[in-house]
Protein backbone atom coordinates (compact mmCIF):
# COMPACT_ATOMS: atom_id res chain seq x y z
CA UNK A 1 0.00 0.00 0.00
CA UNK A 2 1.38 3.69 -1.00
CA UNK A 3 2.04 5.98 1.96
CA UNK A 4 1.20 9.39 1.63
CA UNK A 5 2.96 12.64 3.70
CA UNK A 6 1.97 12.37 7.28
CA UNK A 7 0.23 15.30 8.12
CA UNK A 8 0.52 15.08 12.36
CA UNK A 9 -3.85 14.10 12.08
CA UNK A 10 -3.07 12.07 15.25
CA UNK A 11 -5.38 9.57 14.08
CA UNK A 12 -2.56 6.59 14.52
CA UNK A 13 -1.68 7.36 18.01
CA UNK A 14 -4.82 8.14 19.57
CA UNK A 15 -6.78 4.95 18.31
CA UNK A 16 -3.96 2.73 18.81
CA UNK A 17 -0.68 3.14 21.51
CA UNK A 18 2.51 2.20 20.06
CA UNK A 19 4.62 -0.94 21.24
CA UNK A 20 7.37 1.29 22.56
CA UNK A 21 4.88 3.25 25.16
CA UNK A 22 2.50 0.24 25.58
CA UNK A 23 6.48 -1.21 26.68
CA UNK A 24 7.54 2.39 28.82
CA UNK A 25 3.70 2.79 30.16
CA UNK A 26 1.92 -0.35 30.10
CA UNK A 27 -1.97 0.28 28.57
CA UNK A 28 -2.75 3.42 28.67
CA UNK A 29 -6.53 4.74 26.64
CA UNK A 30 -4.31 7.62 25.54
CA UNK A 31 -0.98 7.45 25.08
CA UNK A 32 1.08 9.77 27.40
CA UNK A 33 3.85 10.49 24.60
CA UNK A 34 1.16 11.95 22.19
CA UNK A 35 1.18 15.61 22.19
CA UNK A 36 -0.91 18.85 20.08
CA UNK A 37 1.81 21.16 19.25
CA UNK A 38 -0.28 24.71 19.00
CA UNK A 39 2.64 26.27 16.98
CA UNK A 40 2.34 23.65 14.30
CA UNK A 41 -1.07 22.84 14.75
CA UNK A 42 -0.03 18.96 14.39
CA UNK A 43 0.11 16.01 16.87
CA UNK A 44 3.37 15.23 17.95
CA UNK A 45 5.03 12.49 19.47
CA UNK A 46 7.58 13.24 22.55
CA UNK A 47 9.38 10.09 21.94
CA UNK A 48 10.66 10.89 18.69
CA UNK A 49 11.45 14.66 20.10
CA UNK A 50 14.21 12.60 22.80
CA UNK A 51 17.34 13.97 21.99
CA UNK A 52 18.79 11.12 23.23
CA UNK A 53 17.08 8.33 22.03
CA UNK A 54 14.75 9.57 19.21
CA UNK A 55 16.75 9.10 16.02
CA UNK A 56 16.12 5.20 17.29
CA UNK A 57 12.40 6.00 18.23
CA UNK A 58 11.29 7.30 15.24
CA UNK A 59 13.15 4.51 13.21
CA UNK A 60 10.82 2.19 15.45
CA UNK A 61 7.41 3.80 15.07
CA UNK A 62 8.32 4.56 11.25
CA UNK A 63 8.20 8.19 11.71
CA UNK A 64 8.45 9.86 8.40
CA UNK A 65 7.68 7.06 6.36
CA UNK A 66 3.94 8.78 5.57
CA UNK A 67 0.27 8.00 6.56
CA UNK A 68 -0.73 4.16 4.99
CA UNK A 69 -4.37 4.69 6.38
CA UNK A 70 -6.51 5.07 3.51
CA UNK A 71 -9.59 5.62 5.24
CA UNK A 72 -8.64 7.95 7.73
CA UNK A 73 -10.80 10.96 7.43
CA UNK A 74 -8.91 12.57 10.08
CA UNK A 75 -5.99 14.02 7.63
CA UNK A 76 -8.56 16.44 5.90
CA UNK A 77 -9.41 17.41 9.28
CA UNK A 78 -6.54 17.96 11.55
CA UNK A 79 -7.11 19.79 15.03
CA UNK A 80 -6.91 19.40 18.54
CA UNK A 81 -9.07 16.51 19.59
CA UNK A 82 -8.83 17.02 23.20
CA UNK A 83 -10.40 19.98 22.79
CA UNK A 84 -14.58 19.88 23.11
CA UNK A 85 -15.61 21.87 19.81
């Protein structure tokens, strides 16, 4: 399946927590690495923002290598979806 640019939706993290914090938090809902960034108006993800282990996070979670989720509705749509709107 073709990737396309990710475009920080947050749809990945919030409906499913990564290995690596399922591993660093056990379950969580939410996961506690998943952040809005109001200057880029984009979910982020602290782990890959470690500066001393996030070259090897993002490797892990595939950061950069684009959105695969061809139904997600949530990349025409990004905003803050802790927010009640």
């Amino acid at each position: 399946m073709s990737a396309v640019p990710c475009v920080g939706c947050g749809w990945c993290c919030l409906n499913d927590q990564c290995r690596e914090s399922h591993i660093l938090h056990g379950y969580q809902k939410r996961c506690p690495e998943l952040y809005w960034d109001d200057a880029a108006l984009r979910y982020a993800c602290r782990l890959a923002a470690d500066p001393v282990r996030g070259e090897e996070f993002r490797f892990l979670l595939a950061i950069g290598e684009g959105c695969c989720a061809r139904f997600n509705t949530w990349r025409e749509d990004v905003r803050n979806r802790d927010r009640i709107d």
